[in-house]
N, C-alpha and C. Protein backbone atom coordinates (compact mmCIF):
# COMPACT_ATOMS: atom_id res chain seq x y z
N UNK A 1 0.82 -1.18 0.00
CA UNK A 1 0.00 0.00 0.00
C UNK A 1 0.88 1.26 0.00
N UNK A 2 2.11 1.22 0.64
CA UNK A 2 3.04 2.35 0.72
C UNK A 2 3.35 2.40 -0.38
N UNK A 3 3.70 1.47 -1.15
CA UNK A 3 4.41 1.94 -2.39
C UNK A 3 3.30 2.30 -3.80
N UNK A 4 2.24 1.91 -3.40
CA UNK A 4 0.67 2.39 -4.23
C UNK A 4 0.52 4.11 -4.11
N UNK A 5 0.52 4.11 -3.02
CA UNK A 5 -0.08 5.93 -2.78
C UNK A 5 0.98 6.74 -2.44
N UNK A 6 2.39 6.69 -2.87
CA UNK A 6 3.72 6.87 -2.72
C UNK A 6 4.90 6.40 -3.50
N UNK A 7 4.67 6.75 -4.71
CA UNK A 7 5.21 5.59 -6.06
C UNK A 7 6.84 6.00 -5.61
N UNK A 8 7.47 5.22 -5.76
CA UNK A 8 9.40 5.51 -5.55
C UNK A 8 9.68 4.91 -4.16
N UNK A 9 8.50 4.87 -2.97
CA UNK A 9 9.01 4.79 -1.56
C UNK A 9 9.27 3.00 -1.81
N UNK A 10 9.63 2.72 -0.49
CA UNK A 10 10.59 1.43 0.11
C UNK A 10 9.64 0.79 1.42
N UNK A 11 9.00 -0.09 1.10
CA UNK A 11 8.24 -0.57 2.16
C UNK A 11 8.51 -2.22 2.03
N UNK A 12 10.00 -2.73 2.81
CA UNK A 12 10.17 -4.17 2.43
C UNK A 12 9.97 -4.72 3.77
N UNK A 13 9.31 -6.24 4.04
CA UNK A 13 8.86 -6.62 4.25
C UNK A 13 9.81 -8.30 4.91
N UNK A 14 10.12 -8.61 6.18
CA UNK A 14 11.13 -9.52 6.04
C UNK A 14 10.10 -10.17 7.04
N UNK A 15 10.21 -11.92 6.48
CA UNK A 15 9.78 -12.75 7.43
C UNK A 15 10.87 -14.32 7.75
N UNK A 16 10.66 -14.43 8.49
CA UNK A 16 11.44 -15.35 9.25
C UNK A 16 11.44 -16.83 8.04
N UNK A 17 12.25 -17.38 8.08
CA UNK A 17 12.38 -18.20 6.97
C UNK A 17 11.50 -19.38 6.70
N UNK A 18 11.74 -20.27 7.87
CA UNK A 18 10.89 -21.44 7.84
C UNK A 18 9.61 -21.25 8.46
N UNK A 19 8.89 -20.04 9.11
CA UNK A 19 7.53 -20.19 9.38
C UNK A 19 7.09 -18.90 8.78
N UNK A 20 7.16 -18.21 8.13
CA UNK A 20 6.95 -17.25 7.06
C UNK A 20 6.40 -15.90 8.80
N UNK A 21 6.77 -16.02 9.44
CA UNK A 21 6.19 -15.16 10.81
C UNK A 21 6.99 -13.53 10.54
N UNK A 22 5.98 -12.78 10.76
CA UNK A 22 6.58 -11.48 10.46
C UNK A 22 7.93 -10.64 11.22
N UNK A 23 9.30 -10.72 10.86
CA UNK A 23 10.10 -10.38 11.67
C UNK A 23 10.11 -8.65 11.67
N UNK A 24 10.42 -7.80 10.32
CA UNK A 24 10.78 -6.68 10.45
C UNK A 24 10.82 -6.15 9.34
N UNK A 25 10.03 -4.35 9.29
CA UNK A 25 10.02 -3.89 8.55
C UNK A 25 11.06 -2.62 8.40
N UNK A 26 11.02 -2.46 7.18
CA UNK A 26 11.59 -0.88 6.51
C UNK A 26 10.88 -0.18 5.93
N UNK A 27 11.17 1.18 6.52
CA UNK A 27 9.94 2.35 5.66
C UNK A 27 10.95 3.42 5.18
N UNK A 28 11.11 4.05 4.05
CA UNK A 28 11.46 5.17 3.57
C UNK A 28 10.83 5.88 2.56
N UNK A 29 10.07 6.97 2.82
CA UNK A 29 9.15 7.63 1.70
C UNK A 29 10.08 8.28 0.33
N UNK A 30 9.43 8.20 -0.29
CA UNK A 30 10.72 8.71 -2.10
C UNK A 30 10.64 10.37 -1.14
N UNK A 31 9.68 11.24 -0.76
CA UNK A 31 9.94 12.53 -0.72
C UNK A 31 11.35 12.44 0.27
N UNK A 32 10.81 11.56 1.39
CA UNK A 32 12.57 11.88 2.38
C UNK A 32 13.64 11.52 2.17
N UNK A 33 13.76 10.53 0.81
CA UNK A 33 15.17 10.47 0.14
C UNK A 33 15.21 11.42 -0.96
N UNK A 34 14.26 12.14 -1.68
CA UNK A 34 14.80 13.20 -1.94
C UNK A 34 14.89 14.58 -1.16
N UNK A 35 14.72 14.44 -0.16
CA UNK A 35 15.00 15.96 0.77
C UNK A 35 16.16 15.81 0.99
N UNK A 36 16.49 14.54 1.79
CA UNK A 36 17.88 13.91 2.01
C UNK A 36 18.68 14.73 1.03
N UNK A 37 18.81 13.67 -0.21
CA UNK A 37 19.80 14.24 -1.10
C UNK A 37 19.85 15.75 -1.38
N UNK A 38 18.72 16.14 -1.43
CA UNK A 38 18.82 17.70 -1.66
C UNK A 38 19.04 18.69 -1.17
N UNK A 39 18.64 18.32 0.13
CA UNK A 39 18.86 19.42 1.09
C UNK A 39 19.49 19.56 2.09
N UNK A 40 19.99 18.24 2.53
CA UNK A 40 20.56 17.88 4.17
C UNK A 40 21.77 17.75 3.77
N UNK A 41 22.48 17.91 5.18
CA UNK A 41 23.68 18.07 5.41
C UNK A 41 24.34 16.46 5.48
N UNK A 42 25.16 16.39 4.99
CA UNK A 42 26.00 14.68 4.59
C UNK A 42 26.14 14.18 5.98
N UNK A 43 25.24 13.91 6.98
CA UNK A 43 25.22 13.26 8.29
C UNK A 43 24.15 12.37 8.25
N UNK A 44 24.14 11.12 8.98
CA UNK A 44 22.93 10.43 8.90
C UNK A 44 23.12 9.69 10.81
N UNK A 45 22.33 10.16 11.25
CA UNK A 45 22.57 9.85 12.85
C UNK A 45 20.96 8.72 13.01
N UNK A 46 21.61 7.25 13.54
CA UNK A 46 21.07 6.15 14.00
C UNK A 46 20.41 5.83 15.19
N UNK A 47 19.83 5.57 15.97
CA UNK A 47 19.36 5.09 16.83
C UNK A 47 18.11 3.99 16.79
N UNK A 48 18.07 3.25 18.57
CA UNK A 48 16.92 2.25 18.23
C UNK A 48 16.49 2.73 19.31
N UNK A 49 14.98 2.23 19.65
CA UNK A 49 13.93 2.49 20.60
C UNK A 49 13.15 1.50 21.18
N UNK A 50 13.48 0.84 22.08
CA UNK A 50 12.52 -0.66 22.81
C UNK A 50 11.25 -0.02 23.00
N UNK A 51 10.09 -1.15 22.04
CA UNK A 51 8.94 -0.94 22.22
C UNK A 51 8.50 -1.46 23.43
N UNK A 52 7.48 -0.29 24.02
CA UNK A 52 6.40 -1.55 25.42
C UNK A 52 5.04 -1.28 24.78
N UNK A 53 4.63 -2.75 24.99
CA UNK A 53 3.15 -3.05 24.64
C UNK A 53 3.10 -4.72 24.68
N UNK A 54 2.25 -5.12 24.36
CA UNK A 54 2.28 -6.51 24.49
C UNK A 54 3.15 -7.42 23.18
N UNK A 55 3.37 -6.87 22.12
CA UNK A 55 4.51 -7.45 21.17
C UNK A 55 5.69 -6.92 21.44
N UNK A 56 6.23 -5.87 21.76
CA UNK A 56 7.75 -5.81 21.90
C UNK A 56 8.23 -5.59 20.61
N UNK A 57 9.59 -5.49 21.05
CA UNK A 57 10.14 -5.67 19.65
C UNK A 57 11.41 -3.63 19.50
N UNK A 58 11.41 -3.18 18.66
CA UNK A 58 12.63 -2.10 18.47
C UNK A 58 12.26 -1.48 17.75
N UNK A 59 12.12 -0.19 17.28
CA UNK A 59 12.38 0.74 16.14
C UNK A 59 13.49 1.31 16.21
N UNK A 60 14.03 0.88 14.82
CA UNK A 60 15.19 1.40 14.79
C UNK A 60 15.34 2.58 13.64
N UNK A 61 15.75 3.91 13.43
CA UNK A 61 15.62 5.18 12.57
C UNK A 61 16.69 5.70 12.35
N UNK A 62 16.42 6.28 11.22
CA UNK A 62 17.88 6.89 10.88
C UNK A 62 16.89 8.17 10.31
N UNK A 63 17.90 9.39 10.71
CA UNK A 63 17.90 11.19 10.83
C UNK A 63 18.72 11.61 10.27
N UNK A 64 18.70 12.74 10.07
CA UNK A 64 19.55 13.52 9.18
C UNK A 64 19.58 15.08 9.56
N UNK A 65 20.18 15.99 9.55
CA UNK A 65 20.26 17.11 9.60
C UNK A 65 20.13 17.99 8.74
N UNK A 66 18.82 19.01 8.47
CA UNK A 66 18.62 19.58 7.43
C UNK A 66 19.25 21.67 7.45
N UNK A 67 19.30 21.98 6.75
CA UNK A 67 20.09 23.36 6.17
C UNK A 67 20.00 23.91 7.63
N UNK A 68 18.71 23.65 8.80
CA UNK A 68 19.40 24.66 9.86
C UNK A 68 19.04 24.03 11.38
N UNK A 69 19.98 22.72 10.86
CA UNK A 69 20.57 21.92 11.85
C UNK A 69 19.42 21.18 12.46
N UNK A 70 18.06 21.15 11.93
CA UNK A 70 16.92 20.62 12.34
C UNK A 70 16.75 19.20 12.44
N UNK A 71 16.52 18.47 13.25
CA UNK A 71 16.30 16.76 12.80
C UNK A 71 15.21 16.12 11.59
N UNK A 72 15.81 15.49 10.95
CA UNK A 72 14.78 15.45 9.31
C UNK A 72 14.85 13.70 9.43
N UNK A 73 13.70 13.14 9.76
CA UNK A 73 13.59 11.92 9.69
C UNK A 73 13.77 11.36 8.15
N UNK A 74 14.67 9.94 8.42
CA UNK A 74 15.03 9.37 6.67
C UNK A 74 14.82 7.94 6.69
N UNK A 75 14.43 7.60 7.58
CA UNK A 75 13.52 5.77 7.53
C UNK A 75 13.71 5.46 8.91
N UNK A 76 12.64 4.19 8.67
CA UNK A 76 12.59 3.46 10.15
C UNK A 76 12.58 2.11 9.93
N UNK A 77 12.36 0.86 10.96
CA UNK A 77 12.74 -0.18 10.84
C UNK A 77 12.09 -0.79 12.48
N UNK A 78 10.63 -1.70 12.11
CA UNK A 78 10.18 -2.23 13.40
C UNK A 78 11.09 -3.75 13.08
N UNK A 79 11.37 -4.22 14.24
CA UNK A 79 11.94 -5.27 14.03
C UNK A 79 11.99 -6.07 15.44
N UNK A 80 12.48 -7.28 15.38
CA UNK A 80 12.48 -8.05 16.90
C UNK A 80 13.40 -8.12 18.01
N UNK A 81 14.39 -7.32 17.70
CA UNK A 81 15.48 -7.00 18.85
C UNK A 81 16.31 -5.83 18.39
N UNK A 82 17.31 -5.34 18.93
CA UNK A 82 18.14 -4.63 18.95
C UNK A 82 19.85 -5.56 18.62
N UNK A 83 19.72 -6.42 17.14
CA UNK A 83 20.69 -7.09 17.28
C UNK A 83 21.71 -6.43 16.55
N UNK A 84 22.83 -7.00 16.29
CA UNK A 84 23.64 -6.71 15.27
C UNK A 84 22.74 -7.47 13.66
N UNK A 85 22.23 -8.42 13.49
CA UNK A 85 21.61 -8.83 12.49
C UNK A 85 20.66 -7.92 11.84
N UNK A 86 20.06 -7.37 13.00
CA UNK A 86 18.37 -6.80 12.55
C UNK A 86 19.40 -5.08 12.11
N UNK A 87 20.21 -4.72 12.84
CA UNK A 87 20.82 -3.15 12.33
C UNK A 87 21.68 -3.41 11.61
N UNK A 88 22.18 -4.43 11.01
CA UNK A 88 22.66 -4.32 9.96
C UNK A 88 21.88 -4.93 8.49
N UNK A 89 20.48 -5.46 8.60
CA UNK A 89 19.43 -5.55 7.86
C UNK A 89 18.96 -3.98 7.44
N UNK A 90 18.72 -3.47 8.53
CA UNK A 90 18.67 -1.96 8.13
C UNK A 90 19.39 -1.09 7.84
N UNK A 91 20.37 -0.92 8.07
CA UNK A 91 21.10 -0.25 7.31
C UNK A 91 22.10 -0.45 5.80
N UNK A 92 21.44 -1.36 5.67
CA UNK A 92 21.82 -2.45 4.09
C UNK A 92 20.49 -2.01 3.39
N UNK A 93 19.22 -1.98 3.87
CA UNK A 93 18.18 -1.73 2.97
C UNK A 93 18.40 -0.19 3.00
N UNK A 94 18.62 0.62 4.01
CA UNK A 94 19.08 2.04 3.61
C UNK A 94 19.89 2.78 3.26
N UNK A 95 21.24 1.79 2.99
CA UNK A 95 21.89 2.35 1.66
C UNK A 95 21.94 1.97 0.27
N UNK A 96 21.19 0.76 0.20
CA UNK A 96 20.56 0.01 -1.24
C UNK A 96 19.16 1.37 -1.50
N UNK A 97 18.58 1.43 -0.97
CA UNK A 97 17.32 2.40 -1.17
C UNK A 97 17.83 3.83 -1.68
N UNK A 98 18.99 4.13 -0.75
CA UNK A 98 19.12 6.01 -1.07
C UNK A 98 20.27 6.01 -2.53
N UNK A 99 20.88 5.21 -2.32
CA UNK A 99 21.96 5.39 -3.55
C UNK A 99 22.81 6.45 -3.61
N UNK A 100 22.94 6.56 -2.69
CA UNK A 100 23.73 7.93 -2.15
C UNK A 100 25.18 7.88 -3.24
N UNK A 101 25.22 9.30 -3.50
CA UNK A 101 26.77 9.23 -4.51
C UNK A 101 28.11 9.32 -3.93
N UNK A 102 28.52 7.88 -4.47
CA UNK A 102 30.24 7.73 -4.06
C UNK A 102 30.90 8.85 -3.66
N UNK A 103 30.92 9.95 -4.81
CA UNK A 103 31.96 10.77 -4.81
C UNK A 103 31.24 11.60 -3.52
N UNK A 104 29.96 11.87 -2.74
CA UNK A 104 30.15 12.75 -1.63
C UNK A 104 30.23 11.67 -0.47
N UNK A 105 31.11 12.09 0.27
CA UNK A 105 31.20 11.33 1.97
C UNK A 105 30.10 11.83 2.65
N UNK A 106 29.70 10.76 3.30
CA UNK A 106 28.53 10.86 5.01
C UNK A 106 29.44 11.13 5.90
């Protein structure tokens, strides 16, 4: 549906292998990878967030800093822990997604 009413965005979808059970998502809208590229400053600052409720589980996001130093959200990522597996799942789908150019450094 994200990518229906939001043509360009990134809404992938990972489930656990042998019982198809929903592990963790990625969201990045096409407008906030192009603000990103266009407007923000070459920083991309990470963090995760332990959910409480009765599923549990992490959001993990990545920010950016826009022309006057403002926090500019650039994707998120619900997922089932705070592992090294699950943040580096995300941050593999969010530099496959932005395509960010070689020649400028983050």
């Amino acid at each position: 549906m994200v990518q229906q009413c939001n043509p360009g965005s990134a809404a992938y979808i990972h489930l656990q292998t042998d019982t198809n059970i929903f592990q963790r998502i990625f969201v990045c809208f096409e407008a906030q990878k192009r603000g990103f590229l266009e407007g923000c400053k070459p920083f991309i600052g990470i963090d995760g967030c332990h959910l409480k409720g009765p599923y549990g589980g992490v959001i993990l996001s990545a920010v950016a800093l826009d022309a006057n130093s403002g926090l500019y959200p650039l994707a998120y990522c619900i997922c089932e822990g705070e592992t090294l597996l699950s943040w580096s799942w995300f941050l593999r789908q969010l530099c496959c997604f932005l395509k960010y150019p070689e020649d400028r450094p983050i």
